[in-house]
PDB file of N, CA and C in Angstrom:
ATOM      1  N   UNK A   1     -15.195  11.026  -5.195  1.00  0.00           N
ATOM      2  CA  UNK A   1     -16.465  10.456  -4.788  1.00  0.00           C
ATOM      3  C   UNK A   1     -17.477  11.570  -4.574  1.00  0.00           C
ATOM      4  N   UNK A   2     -18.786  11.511  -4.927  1.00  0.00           N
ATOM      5  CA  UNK A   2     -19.956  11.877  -5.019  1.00  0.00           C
ATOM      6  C   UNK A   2     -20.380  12.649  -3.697  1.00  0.00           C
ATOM      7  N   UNK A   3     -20.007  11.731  -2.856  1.00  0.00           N
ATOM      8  CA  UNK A   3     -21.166  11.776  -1.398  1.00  0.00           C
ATOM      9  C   UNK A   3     -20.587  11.849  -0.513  1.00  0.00           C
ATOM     10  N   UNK A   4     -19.147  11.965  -0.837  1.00  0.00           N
ATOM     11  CA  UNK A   4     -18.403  12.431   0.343  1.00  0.00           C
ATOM     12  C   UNK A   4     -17.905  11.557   1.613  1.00  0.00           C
ATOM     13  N   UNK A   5     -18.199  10.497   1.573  1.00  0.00           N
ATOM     14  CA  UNK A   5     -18.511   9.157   2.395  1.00  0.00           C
ATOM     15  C   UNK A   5     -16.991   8.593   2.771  1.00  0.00           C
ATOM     16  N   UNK A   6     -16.700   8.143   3.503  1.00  0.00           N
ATOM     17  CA  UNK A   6     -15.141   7.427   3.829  1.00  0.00           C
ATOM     18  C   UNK A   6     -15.349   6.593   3.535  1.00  0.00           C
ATOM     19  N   UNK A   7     -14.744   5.997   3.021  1.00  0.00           N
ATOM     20  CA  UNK A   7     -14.224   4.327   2.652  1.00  0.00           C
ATOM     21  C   UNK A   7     -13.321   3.957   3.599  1.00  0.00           C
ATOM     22  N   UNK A   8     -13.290   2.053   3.971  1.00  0.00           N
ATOM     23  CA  UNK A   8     -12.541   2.138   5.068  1.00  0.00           C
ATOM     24  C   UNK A   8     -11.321   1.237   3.950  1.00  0.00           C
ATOM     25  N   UNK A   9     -10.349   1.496   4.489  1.00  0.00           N
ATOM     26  CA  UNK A   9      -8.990   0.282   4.031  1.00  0.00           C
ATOM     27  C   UNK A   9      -9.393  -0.881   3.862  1.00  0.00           C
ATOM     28  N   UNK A  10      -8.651  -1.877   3.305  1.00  0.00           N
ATOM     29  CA  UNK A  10      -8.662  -3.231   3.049  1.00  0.00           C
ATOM     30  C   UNK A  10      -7.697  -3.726   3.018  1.00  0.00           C
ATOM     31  N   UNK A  11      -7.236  -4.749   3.698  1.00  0.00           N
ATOM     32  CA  UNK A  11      -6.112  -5.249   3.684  1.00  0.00           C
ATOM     33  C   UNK A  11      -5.710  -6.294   2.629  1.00  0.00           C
ATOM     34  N   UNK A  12      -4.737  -6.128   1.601  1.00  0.00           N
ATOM     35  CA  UNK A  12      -4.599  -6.416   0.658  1.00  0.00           C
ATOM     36  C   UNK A  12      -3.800  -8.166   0.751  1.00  0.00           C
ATOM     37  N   UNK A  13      -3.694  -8.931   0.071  1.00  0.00           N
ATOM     38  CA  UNK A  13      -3.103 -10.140   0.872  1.00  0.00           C
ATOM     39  C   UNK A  13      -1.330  -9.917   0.764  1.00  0.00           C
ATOM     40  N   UNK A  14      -0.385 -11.104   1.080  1.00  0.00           N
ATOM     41  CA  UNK A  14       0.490 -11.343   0.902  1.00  0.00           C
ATOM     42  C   UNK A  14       1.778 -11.474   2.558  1.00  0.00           C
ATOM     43  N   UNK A  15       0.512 -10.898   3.492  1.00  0.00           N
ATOM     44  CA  UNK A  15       1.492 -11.397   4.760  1.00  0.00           C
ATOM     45  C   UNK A  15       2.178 -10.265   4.918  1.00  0.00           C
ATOM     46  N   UNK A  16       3.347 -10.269   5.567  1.00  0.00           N
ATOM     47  CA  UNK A  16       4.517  -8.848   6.003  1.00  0.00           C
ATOM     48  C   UNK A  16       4.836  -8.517   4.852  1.00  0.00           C
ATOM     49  N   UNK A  17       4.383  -8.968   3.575  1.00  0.00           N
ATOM     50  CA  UNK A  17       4.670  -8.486   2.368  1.00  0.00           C
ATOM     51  C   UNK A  17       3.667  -8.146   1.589  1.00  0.00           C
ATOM     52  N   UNK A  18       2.784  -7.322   2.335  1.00  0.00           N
ATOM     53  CA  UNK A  18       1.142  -6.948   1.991  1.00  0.00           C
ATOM     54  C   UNK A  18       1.684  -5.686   0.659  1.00  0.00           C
ATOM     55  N   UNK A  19       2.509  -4.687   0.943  1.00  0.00           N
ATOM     56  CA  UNK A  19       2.682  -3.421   0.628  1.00  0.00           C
ATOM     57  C   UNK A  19       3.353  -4.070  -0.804  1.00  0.00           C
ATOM     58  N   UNK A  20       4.515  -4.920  -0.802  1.00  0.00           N
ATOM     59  CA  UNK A  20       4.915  -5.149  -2.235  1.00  0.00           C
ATOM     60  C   UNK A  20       4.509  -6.182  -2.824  1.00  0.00           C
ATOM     61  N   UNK A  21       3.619  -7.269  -2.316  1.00  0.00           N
ATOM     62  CA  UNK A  21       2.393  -7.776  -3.387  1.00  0.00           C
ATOM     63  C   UNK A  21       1.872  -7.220  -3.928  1.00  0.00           C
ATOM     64  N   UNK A  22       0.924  -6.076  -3.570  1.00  0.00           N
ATOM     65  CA  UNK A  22       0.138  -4.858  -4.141  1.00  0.00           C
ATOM     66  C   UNK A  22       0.680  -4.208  -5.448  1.00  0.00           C
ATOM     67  N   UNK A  23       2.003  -3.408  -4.649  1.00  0.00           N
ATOM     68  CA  UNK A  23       2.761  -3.060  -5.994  1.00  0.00           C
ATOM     69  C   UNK A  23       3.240  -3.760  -6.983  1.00  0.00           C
ATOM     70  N   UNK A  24       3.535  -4.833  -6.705  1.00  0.00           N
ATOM     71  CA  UNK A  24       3.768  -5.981  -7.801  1.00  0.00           C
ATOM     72  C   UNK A  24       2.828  -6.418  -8.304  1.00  0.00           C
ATOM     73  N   UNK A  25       1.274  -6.494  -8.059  1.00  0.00           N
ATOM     74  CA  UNK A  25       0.368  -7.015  -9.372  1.00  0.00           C
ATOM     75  C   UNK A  25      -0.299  -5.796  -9.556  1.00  0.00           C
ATOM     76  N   UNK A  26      -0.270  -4.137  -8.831  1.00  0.00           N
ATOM     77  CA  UNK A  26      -0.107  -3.183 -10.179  1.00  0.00           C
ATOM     78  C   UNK A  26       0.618  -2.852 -11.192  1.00  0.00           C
ATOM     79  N   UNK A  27       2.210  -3.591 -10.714  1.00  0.00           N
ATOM     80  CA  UNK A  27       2.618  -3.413 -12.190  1.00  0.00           C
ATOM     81  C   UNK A  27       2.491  -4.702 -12.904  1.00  0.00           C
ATOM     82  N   UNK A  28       1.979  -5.690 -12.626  1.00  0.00           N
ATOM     83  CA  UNK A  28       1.568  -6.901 -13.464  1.00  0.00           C
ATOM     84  C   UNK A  28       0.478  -6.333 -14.335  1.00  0.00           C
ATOM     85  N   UNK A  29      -0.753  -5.364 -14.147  1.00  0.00           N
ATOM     86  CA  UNK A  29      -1.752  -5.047 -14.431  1.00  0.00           C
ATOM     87  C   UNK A  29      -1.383  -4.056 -15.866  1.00  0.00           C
ATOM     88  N   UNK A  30      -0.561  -2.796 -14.781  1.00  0.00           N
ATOM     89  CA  UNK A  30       0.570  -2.078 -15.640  1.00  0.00           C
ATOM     90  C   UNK A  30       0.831  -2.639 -17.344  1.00  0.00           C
ATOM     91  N   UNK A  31       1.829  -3.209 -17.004  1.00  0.00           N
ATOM     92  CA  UNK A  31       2.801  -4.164 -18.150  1.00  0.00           C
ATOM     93  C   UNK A  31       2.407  -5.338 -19.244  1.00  0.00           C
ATOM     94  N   UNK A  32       0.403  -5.710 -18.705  1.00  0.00           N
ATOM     95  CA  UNK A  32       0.224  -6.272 -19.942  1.00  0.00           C
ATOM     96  C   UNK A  32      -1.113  -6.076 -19.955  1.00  0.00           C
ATOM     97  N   UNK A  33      -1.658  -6.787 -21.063  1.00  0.00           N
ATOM     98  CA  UNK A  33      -2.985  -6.627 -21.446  1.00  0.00           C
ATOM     99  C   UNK A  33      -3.967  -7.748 -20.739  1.00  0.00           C
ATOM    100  N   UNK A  34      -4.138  -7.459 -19.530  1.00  0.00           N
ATOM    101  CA  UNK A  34      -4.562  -8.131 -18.556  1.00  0.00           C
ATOM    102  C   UNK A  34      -6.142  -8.827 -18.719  1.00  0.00           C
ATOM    103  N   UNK A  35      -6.060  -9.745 -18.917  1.00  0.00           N
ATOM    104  CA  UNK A  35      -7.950 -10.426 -19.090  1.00  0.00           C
ATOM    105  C   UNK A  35      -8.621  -9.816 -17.373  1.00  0.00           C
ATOM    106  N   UNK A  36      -9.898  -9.866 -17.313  1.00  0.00           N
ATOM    107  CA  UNK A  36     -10.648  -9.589 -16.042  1.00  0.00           C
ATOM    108  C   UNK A  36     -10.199 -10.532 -15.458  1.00  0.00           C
ATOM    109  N   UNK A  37      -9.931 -11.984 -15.889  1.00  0.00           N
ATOM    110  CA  UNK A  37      -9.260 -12.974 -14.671  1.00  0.00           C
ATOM    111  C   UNK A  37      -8.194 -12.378 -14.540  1.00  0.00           C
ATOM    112  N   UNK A  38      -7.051 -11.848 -15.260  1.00  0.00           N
ATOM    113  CA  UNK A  38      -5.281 -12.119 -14.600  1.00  0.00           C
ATOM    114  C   UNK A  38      -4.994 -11.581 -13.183  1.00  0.00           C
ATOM    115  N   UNK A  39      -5.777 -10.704 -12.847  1.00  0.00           N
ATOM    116  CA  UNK A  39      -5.303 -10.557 -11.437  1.00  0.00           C
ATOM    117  C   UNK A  39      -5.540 -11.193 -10.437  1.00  0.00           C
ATOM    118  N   UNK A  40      -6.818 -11.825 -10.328  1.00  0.00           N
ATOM    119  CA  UNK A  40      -7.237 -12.901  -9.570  1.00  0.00           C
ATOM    120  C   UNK A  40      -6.603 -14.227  -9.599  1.00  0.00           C
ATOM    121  N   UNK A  41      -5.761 -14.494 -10.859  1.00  0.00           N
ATOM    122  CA  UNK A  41      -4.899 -15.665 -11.324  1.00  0.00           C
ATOM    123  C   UNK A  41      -3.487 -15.083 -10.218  1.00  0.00           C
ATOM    124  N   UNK A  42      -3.412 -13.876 -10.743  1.00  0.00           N
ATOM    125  CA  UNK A  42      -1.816 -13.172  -9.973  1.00  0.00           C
ATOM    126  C   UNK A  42      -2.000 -13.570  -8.825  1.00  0.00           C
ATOM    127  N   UNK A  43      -2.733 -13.063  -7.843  1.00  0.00           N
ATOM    128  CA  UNK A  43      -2.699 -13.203  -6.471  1.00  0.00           C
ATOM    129  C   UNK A  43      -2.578 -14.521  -5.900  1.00  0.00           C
ATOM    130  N   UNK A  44      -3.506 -15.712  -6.991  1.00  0.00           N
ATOM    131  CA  UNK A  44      -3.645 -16.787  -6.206  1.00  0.00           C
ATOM    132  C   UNK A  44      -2.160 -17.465  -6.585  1.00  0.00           C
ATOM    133  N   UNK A  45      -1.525 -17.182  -7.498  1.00  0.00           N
ATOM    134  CA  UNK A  45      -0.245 -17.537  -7.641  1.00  0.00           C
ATOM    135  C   UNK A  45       0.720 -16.777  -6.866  1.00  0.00           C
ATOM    136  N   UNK A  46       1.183 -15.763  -6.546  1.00  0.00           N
ATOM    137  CA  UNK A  46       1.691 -15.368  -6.099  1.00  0.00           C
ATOM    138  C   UNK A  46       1.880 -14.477  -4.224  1.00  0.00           C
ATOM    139  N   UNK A  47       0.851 -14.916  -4.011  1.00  0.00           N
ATOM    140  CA  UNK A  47       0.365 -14.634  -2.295  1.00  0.00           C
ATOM    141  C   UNK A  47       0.086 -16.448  -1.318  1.00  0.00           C
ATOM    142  N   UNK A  48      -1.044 -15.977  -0.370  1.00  0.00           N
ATOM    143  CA  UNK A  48      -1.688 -16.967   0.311  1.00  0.00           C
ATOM    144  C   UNK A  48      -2.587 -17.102  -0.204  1.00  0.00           C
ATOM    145  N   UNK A  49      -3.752 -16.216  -0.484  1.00  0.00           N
ATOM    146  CA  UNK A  49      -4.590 -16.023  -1.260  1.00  0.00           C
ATOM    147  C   UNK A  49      -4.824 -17.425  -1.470  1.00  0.00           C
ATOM    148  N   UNK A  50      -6.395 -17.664  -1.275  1.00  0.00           N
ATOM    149  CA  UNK A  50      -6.698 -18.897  -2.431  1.00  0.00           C
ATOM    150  C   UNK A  50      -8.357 -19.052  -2.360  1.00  0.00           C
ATOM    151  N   UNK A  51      -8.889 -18.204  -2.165  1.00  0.00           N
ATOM    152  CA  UNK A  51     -10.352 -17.920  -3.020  1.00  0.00           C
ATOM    153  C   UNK A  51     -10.516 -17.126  -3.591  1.00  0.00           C
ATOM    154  N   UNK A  52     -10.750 -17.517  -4.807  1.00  0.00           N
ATOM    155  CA  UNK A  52     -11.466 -16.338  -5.727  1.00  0.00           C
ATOM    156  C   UNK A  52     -12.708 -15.151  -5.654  1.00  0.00           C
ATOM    157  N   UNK A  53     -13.187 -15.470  -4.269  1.00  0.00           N
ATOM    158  CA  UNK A  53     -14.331 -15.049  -4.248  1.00  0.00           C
ATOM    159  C   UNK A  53     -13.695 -13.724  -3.558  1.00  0.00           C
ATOM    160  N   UNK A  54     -13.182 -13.927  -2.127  1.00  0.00           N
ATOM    161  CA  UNK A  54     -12.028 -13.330  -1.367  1.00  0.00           C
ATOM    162  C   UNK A  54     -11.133 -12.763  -2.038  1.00  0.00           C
ATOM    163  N   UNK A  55     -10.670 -12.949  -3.713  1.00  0.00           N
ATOM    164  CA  UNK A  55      -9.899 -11.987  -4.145  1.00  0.00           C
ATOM    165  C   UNK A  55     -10.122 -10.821  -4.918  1.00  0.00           C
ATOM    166  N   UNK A  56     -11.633 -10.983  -5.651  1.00  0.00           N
ATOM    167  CA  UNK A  56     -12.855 -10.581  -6.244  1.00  0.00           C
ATOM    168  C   UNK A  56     -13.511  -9.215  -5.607  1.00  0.00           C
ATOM    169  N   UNK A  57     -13.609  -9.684  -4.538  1.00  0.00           N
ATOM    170  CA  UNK A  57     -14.077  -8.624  -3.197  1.00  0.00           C
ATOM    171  C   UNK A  57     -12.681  -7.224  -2.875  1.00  0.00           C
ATOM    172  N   UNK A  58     -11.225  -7.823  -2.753  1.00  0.00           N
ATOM    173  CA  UNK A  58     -10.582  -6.850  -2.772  1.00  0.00           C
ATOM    174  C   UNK A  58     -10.397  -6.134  -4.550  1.00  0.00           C
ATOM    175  N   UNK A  59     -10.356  -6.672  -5.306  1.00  0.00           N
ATOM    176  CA  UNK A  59     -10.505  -6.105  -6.977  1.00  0.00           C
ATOM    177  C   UNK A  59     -11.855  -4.958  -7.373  1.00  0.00           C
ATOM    178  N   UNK A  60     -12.927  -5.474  -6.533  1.00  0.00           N
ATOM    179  CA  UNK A  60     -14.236  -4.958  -6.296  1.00  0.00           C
ATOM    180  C   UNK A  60     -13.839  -3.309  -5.545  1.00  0.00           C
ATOM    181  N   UNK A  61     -13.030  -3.613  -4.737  1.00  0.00           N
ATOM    182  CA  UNK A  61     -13.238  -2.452  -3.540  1.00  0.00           C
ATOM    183  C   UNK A  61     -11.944  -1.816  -4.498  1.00  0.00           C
ATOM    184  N   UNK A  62     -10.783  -1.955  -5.150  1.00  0.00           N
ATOM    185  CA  UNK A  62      -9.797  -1.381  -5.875  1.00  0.00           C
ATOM    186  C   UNK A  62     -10.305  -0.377  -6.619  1.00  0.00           C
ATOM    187  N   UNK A  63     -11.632  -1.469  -7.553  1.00  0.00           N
ATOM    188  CA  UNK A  63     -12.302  -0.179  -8.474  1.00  0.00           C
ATOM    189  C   UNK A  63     -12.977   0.621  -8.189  1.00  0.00           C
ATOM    190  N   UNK A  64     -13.921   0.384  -6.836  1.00  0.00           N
ATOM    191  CA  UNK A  64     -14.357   1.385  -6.234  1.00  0.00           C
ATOM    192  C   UNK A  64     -13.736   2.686  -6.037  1.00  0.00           C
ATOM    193  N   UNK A  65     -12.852   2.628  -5.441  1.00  0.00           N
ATOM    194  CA  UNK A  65     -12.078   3.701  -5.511  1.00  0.00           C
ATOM    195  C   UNK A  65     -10.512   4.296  -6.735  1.00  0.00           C
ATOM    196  N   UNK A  66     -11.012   3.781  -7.484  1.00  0.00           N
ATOM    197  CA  UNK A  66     -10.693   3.990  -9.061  1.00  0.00           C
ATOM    198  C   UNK A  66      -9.439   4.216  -9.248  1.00  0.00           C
ATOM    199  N   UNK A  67      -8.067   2.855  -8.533  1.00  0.00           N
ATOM    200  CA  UNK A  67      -7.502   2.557  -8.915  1.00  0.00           C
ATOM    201  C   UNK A  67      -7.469   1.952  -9.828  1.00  0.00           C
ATOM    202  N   UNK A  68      -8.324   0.690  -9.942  1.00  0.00           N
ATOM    203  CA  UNK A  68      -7.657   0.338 -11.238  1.00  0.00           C
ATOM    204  C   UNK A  68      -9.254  -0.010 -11.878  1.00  0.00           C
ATOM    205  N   UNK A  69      -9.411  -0.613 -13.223  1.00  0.00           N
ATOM    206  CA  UNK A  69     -10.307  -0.475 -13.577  1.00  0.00           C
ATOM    207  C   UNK A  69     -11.030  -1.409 -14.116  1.00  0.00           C
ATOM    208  N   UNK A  70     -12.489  -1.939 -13.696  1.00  0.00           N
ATOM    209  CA  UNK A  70     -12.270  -3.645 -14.053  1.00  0.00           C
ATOM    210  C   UNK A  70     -13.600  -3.359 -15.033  1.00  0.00           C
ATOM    211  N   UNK A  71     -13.912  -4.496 -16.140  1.00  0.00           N
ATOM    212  CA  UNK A  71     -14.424  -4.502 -17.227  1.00  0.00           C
ATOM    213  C   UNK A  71     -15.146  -6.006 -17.360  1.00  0.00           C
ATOM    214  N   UNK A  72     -16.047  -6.078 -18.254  1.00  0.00           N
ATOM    215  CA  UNK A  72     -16.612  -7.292 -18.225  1.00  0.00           C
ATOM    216  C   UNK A  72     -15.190  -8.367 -18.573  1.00  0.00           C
ATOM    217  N   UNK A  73     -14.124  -7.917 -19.386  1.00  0.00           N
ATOM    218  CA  UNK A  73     -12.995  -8.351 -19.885  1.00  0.00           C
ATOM    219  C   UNK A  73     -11.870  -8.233 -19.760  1.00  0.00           C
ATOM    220  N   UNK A  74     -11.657  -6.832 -19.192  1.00  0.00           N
ATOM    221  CA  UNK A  74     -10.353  -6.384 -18.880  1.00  0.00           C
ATOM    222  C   UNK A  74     -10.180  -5.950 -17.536  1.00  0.00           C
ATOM    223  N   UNK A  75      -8.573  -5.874 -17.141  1.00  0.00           N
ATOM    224  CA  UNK A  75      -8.474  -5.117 -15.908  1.00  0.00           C
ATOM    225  C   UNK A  75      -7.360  -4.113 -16.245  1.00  0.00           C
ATOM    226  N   UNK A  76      -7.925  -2.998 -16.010  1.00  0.00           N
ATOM    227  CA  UNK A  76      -6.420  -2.088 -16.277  1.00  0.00           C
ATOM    228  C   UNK A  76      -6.085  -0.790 -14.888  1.00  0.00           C
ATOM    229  N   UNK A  77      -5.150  -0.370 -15.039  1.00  0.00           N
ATOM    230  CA  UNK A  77      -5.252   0.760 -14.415  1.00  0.00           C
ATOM    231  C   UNK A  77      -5.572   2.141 -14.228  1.00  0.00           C
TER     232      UNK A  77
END
């Protein structure tokens, strides 16, 4: 980052199983050729998760800090 600025955490969904949801739809992301929806599809299938808008916002803050990488079309890592 540019400006030197902290970013704060985000808590990722999935409950006492926050840490291996995460890792499990990076390697969902990983392992295929992911449309800009599939991860937002992943989560709401596979967590509590169930707004898109709310899942959008953590995908938003992912690329911010340039884990993974989102596209008018794609999401990759």
């Amino acid at each position: 980052m540019a400006d030197n600025c902290r970013i704060p955490t985000d808590r990722f969904f999935g409950g006492f199983d926050r840490l291996q949801s995460f890792q499990e739809m990076l390697i969902y992301i990983r392992d295929g050729q992911s449309p800009r929806e599939g991860p937002t599809q992943w989560v709401i299938d596979h967590t509590d998760a169930g707004s898109p808008d709310a899942i959008s916002h953590h995908l938003t803050f992912l690329d911010s800090i340039e884990l993974i990488e989102l596209s008018e079309k794609a999401c990759e890592l």
